[in-house]
Protein backbone atom coordinates (compact mmCIF):
# COMPACT_ATOMS: atom_id res chain seq x y z
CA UNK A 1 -91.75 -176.87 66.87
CA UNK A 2 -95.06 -176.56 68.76
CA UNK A 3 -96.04 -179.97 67.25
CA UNK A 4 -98.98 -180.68 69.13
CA UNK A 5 -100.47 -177.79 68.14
CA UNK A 6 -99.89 -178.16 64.18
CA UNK A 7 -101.12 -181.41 64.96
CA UNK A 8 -104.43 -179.85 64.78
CA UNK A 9 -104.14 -178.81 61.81
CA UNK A 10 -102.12 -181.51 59.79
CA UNK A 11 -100.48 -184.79 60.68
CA UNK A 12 -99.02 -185.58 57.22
CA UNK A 13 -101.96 -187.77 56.44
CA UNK A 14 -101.97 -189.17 52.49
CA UNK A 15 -98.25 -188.41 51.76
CA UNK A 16 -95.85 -190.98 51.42
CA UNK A 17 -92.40 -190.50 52.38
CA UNK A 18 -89.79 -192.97 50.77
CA UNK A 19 -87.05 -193.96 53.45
CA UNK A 20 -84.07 -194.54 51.15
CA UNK A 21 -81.49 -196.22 53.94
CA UNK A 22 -80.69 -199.41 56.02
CA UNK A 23 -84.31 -200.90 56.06
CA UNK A 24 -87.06 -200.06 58.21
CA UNK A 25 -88.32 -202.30 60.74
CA UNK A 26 -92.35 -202.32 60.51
CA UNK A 27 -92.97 -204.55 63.66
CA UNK A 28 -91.29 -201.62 66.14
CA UNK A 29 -94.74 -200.26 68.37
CA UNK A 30 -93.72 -197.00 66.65
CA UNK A 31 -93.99 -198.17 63.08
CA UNK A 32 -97.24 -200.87 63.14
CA UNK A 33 -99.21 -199.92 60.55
CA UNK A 34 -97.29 -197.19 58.79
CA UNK A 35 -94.58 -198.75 56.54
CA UNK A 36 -96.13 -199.52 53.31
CA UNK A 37 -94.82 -202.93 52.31
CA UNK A 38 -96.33 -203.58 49.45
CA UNK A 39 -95.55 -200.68 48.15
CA UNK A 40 -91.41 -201.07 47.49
CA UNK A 41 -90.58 -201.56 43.78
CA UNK A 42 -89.72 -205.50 43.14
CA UNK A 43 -86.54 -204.26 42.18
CA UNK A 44 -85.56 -202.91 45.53
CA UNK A 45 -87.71 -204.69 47.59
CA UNK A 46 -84.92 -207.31 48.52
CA UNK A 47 -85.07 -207.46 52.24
CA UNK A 48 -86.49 -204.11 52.84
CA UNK A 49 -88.05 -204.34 56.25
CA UNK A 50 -85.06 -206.02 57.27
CA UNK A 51 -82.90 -203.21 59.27
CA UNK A 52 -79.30 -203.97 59.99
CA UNK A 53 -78.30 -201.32 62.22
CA UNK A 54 -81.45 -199.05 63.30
CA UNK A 55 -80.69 -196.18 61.56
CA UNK A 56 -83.58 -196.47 58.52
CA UNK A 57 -86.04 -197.44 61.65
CA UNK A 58 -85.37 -194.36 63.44
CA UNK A 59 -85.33 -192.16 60.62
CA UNK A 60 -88.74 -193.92 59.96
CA UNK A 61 -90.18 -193.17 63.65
CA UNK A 62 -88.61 -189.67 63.67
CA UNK A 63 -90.91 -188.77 60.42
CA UNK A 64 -93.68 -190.67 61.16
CA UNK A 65 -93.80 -192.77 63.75
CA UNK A 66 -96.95 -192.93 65.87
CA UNK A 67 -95.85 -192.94 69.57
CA UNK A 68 -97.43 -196.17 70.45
CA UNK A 69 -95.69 -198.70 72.83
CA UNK A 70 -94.04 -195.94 73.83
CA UNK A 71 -91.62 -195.58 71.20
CA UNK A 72 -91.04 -192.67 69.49
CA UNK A 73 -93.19 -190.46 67.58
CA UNK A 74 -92.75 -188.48 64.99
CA UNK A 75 -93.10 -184.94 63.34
CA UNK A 76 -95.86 -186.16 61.08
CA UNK A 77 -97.53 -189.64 62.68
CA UNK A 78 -100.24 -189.64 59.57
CA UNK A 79 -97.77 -190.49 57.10
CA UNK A 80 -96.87 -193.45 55.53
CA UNK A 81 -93.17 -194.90 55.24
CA UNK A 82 -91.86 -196.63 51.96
CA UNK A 83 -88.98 -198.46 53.02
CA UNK A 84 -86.13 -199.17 50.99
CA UNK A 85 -82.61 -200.68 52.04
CA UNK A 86 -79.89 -200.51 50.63
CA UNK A 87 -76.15 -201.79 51.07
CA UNK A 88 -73.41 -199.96 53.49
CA UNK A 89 -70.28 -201.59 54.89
CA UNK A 90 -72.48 -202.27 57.81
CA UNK A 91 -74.18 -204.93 56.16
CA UNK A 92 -71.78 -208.17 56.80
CA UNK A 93 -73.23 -210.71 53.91
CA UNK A 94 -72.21 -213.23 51.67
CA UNK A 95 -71.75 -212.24 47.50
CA UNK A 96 -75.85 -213.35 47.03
CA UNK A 97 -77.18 -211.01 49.49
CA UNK A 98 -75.13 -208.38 48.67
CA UNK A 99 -75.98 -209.06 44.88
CA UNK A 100 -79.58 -208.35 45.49
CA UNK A 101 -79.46 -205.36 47.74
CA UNK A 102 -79.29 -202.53 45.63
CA UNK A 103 -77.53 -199.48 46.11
CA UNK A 104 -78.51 -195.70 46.75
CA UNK A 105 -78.56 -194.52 42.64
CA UNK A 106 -80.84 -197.82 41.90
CA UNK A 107 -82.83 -197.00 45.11
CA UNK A 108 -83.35 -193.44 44.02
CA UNK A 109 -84.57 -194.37 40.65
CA UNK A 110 -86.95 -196.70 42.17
CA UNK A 111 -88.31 -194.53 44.85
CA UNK A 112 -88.98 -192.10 41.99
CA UNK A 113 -91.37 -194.42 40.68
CA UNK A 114 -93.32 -195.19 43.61
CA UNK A 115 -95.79 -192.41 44.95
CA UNK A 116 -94.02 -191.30 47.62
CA UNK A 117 -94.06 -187.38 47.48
CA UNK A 118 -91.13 -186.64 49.59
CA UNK A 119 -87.69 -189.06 49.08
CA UNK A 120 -85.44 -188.78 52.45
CA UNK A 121 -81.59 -189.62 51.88
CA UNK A 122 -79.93 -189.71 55.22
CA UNK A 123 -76.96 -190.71 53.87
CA UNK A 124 -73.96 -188.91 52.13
CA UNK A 125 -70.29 -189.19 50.13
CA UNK A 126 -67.77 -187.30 50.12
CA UNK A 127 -67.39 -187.45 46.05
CA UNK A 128 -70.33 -187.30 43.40
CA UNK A 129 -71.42 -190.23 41.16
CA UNK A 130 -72.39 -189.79 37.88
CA UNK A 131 -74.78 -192.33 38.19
CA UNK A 132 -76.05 -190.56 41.39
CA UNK A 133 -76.57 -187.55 39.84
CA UNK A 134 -78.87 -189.12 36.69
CA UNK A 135 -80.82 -190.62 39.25
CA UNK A 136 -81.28 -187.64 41.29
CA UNK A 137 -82.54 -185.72 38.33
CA UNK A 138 -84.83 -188.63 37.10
CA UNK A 139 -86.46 -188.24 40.28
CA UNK A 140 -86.55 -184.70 40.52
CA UNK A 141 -88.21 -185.20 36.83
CA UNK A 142 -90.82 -187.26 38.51
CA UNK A 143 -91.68 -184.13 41.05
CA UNK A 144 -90.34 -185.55 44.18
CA UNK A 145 -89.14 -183.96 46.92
CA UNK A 146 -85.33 -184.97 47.68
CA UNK A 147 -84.16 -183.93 51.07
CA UNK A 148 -80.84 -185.03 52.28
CA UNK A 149 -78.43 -184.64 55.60
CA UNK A 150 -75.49 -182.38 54.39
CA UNK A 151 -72.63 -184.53 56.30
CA UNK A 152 -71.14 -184.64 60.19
CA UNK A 153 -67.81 -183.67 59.18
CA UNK A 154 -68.34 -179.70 60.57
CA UNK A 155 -65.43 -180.28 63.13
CA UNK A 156 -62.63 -181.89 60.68
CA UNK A 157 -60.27 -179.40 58.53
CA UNK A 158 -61.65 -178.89 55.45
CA UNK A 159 -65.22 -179.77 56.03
CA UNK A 160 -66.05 -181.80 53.23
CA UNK A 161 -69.05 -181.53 50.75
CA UNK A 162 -71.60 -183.98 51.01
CA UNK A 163 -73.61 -186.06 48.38
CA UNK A 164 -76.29 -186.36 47.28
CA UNK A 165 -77.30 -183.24 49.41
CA UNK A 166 -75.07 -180.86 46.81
CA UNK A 167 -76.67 -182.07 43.69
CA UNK A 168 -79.19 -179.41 42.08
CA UNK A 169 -82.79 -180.45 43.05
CA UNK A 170 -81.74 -182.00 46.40
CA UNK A 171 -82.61 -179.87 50.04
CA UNK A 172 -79.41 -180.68 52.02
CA UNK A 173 -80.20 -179.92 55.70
CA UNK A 174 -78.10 -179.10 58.58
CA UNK A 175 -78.88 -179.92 61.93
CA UNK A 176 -79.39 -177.57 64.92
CA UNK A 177 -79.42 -178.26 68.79
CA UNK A 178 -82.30 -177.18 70.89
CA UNK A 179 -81.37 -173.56 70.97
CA UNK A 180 -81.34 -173.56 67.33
CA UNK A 181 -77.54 -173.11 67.26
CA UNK A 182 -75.99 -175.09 64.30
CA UNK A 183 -74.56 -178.27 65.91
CA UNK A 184 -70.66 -178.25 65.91
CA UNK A 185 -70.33 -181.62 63.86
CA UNK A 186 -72.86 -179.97 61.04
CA UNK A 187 -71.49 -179.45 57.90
CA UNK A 188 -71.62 -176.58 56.32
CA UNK A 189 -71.55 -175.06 52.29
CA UNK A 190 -73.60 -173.80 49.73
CA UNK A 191 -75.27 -176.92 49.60
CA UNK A 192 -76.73 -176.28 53.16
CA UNK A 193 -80.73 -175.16 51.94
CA UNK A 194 -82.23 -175.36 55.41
CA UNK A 195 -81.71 -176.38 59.38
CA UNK A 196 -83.68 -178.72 61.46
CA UNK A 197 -83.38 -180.20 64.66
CA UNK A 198 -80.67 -182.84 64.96
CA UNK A 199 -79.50 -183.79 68.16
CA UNK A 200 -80.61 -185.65 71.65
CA UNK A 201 -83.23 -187.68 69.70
CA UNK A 202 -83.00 -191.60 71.32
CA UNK A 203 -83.17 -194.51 68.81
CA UNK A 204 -82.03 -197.38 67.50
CA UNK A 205 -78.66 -198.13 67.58
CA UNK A 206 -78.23 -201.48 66.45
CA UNK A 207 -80.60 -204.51 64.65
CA UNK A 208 -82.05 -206.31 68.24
CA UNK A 209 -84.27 -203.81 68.54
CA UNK A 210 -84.37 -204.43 72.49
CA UNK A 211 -84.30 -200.70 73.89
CA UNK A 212 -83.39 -196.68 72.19
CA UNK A 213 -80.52 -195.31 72.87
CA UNK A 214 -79.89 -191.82 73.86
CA UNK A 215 -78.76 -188.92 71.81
CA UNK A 216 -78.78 -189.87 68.81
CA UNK A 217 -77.06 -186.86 66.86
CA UNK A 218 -76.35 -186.04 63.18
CA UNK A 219 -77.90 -184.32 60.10
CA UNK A 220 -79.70 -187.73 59.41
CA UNK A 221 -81.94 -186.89 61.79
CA UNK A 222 -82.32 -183.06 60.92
CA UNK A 223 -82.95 -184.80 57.35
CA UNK A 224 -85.80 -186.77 58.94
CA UNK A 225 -87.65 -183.63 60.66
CA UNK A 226 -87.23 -181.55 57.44
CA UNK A 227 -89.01 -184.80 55.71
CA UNK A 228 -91.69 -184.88 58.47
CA UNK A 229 -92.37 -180.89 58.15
CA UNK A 230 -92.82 -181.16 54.51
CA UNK A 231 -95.35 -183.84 54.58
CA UNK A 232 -97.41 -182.01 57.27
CA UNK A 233 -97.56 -178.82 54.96
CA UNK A 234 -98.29 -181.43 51.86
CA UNK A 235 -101.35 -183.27 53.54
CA UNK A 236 -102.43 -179.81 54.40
CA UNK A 237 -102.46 -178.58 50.73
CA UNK A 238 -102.21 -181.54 48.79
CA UNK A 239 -102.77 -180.31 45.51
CA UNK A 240 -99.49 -178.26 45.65
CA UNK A 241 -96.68 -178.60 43.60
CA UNK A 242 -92.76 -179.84 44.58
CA UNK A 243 -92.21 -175.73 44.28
CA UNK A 244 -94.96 -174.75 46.34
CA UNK A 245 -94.27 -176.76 49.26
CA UNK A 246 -90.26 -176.09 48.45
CA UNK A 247 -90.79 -172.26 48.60
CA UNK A 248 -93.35 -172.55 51.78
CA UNK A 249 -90.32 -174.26 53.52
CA UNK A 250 -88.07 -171.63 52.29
CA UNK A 251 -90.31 -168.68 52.73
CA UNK A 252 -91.30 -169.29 56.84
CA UNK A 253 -88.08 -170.49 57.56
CA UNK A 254 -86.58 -169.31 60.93
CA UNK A 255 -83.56 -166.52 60.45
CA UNK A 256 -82.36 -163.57 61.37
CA UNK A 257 -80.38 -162.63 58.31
CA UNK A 258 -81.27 -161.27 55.06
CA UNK A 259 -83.38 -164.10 52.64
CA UNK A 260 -81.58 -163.45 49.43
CA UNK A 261 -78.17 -164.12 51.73
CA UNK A 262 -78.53 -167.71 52.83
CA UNK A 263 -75.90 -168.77 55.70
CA UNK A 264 -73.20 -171.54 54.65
CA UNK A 265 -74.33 -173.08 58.11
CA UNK A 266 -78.46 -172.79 58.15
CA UNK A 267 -79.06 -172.15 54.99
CA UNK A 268 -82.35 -170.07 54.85
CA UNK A 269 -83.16 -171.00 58.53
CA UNK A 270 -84.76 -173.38 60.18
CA UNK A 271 -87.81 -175.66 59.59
CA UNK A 272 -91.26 -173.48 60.95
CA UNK A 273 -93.98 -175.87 58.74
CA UNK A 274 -96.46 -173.96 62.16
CA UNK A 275 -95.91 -171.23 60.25
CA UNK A 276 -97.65 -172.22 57.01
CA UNK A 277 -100.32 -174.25 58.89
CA UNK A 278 -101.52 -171.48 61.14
CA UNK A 279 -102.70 -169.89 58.19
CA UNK A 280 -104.94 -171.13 56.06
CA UNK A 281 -104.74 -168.65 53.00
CA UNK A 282 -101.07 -169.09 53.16
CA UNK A 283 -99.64 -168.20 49.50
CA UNK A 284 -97.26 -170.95 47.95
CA UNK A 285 -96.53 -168.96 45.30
CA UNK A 286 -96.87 -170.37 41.46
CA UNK A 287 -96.90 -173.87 40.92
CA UNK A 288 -94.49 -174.36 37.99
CA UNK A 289 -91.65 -171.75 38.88
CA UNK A 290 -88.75 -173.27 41.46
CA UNK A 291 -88.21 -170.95 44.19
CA UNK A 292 -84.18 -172.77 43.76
CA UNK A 293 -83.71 -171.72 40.21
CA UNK A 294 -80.72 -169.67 41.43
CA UNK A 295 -79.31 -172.62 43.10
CA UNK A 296 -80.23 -175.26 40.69
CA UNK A 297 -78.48 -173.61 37.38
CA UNK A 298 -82.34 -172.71 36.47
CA UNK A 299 -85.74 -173.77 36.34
CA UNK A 300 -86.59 -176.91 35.91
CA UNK A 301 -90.12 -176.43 35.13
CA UNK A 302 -89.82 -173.46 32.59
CA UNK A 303 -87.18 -175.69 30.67
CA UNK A 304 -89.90 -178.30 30.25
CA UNK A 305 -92.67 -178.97 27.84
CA UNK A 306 -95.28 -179.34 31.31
CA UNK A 307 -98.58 -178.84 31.31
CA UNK A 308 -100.79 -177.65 34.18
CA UNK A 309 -101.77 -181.17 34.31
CA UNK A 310 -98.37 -182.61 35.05
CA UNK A 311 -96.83 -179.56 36.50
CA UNK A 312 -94.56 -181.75 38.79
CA UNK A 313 -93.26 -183.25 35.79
CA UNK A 314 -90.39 -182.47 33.38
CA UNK A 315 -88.44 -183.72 31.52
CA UNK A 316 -84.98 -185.56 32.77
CA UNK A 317 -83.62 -184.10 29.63
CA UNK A 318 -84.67 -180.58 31.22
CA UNK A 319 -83.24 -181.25 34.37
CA UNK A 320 -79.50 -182.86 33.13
CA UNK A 321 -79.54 -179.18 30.88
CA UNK A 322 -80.91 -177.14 34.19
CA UNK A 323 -77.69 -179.20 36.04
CA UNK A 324 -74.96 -178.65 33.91
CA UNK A 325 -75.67 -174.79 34.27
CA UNK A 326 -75.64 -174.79 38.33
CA UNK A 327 -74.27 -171.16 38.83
CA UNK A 328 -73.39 -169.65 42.30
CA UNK A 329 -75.31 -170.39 45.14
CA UNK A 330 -76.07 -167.19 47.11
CA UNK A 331 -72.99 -165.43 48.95
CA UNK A 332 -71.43 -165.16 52.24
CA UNK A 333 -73.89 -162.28 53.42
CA UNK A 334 -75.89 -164.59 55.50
CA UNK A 335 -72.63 -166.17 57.25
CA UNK A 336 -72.01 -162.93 59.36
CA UNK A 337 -75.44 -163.61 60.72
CA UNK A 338 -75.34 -167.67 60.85
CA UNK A 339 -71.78 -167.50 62.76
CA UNK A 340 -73.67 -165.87 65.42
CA UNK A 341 -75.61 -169.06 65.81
CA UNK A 342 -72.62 -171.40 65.09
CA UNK A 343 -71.22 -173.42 67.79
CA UNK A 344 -67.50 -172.79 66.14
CA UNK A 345 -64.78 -179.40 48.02
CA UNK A 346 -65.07 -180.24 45.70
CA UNK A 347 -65.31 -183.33 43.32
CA UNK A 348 -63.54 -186.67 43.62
CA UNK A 349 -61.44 -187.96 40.66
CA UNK A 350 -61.69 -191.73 41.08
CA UNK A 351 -64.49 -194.11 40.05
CA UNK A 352 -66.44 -194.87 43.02
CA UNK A 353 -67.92 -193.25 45.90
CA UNK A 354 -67.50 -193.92 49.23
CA UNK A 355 -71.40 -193.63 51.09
CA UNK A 356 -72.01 -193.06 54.78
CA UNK A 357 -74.98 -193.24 57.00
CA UNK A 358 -75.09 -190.00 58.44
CA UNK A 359 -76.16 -190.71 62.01
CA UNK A 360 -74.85 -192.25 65.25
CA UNK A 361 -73.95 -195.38 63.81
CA UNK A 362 -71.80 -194.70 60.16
CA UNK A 363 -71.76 -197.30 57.68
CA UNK A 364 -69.70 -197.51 54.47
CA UNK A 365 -70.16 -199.02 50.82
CA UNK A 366 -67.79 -198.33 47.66
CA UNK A 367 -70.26 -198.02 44.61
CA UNK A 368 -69.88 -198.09 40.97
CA UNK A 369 -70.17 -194.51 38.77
CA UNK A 370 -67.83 -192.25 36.88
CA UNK A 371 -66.83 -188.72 38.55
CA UNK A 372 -68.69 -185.55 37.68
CA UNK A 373 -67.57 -181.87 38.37
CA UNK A 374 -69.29 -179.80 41.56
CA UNK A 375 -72.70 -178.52 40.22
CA UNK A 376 -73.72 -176.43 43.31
CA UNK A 377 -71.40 -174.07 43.85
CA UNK A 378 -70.34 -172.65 47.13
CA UNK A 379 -70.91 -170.44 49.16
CA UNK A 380 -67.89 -168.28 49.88
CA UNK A 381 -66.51 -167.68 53.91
């Protein structure tokens, strides 16, 4: 990703990147100085530094980590981390802790409030929450950024769609190897926006904190660089819009088939924020127009009352309407191109969803909320 030379140019300084996941550890040599404590919501802050099994901490280094000690560093080292935990399986507590850890749709709503630009969900289900998906469109309300890993499941039968990264408003990224071939476990789907890197990162693998381990692999991580690229091309322009910086990502990302044909496996390519830097007259586009309308069921901005003054905000009214409208996503033209690169549904009916950390270490929690129908359709192949 050439990062030493975008370095140059940006290093994600003065955006804030809300780590929704299993805490972030701020005394790693990596992290020292760049997780923003006093800056979690009360609500959420239960325990947030506290990581139970590594995986928030290395999403944490991965997008902004500084190298130091040497630990790892990461896409954009001038950011700042918001950490806030919430509760998988993984976490082994009594009732009281478990009580006061909250859980991704009341993290969500709370990162929204903070002023973190960019919200990274490294986590997914298998079935959408009706709570989840309020939340999701509070936040995208707010003008936040929601990027999400789109699942590991790519090598079991069926391949199943992952949450929140299908909701309307949310980037769900795949993860590539270091050819840029999609990684076999990827999952794949109309949800799939864009690629990043994903695999053979080390990190943390458990809560002593003693030593990385190696290849670390899943779409958590791709997640994580997609997160770090977007705050490098914010700090660069920061008086851009949630679309601007959404359709520069879009726009330079790498592919080799057709734009208005986005692959079921990449997406519209892979991550290039280089791109964008390296040239400083780069056009974002307009500011209140979302370069996802087609994938979104419509725009969220030109359904809201916003002014030029609050063009990141709309209304969540505006964005449950600009939902319930989610139309096709794309088609299968891109696939013929993406399969080239490849290594190789639906909605659930009960009451709860079942979350995952989607990294090396998977973690489960059942959570409260009501079933909703698919929003983002599809692909087809």
């Amino acid at each position: 990703m050439q990062a030493e030379q975008m370095w140059k140019v940006s290093t994600g300084k003065g955006v804030k990147v809300a780590v929704i996941d299993s805490g972030v550890n701020a005394q790693t040599p990596s992290l020292k100085g760049q997780v923003l404590t006093d800056e979690v919501p009360e609500a959420v802050g239960y325990r947030a530094t506290d990581d139970y099994g590594g995986h928030g901490t290395t999403m944490a280094e991965l997008i902004a980590g500084t190298g130091a000690g040497g630990g790892l560093k990461g896409l954009a080292p001038g950011a700042k981390i918001i950490p806030i935990r919430v509760k998988f399986e993984q976490l082994k507590a009594g009732a009281d802790e478990l009580k006061k850890t909250p859980d991704p749709t009341e993290a969500i709503r709370a990162a929204a409030d903070t002023d973190a630009k960019i919200i990274n969900m490294s986590f997914g289900a298998v079935g959408p929450s009706s709570k989840e998906k309020a939340a999701i469109e509070y936040a995208a309300s707010k003008g936040k950024l929601l990027i999400a890993a789109v699942g590991n499941d790519g090598l079991k039968a069926g391949d199943t769609i992952g949450y929140p990264a299908a909701f309307p408003y949310v980037i769900g990224v795949a993860s590539t190897d270091s050819s840029g071939t999609v990684s076999k476990f990827s999952s794949s789907g109309g949800y799939v926006d864009l690629s990043a890197p994903g695999q053979n990162f080390p990190g943390w693998c458990d809560a002593t904190f003693r030593s990385y381990c190696d290849n670390v692999n899943g779409t958590s991580s791709a997640a994580a660089i997609a997160s770090g690229s977007a705050a490098l091309i914010w700090s660069a322009h920061p008086d851009w819009t949630v679309n601007q910086v959404t359709r520069a990502l879009v726009d330079t990302a790498g592919r080799d088939w057709p734009k208005n044909k986005p692959s079921t496996y990449l997406g519209y390519g892979a991550v290039r924020p280089r791109v964008v830097l390296a040239n400083a007259h780069y056009d974002a586009g307009p500011a209140h127009v979302d370069p996802l309308a087609k994938e979104n069921g419509g725009d969220l901005l030109a359904k809201s009352n916003s002014s030029p003054a609050s063009s990141s905000a709309v209304s969540p009214t505006a964005s449950a309407s600009a939902a319930s409208q989610a139309g096709e996503k794309g088609s299968a033209g891109g696939d013929a191109a993406s399969a080239s690169n490849a290594a190789a549904s639906s909605s659930s009916d009960g009451g709860s969803t079942t979350w995952i950390v989607l990294g090396a270490v998977a973690a489960l929690v059942v959570i409260g909320g009501g079933a909703v129908a698919v929003t983002r359709a599809r692909r087809a192949g």
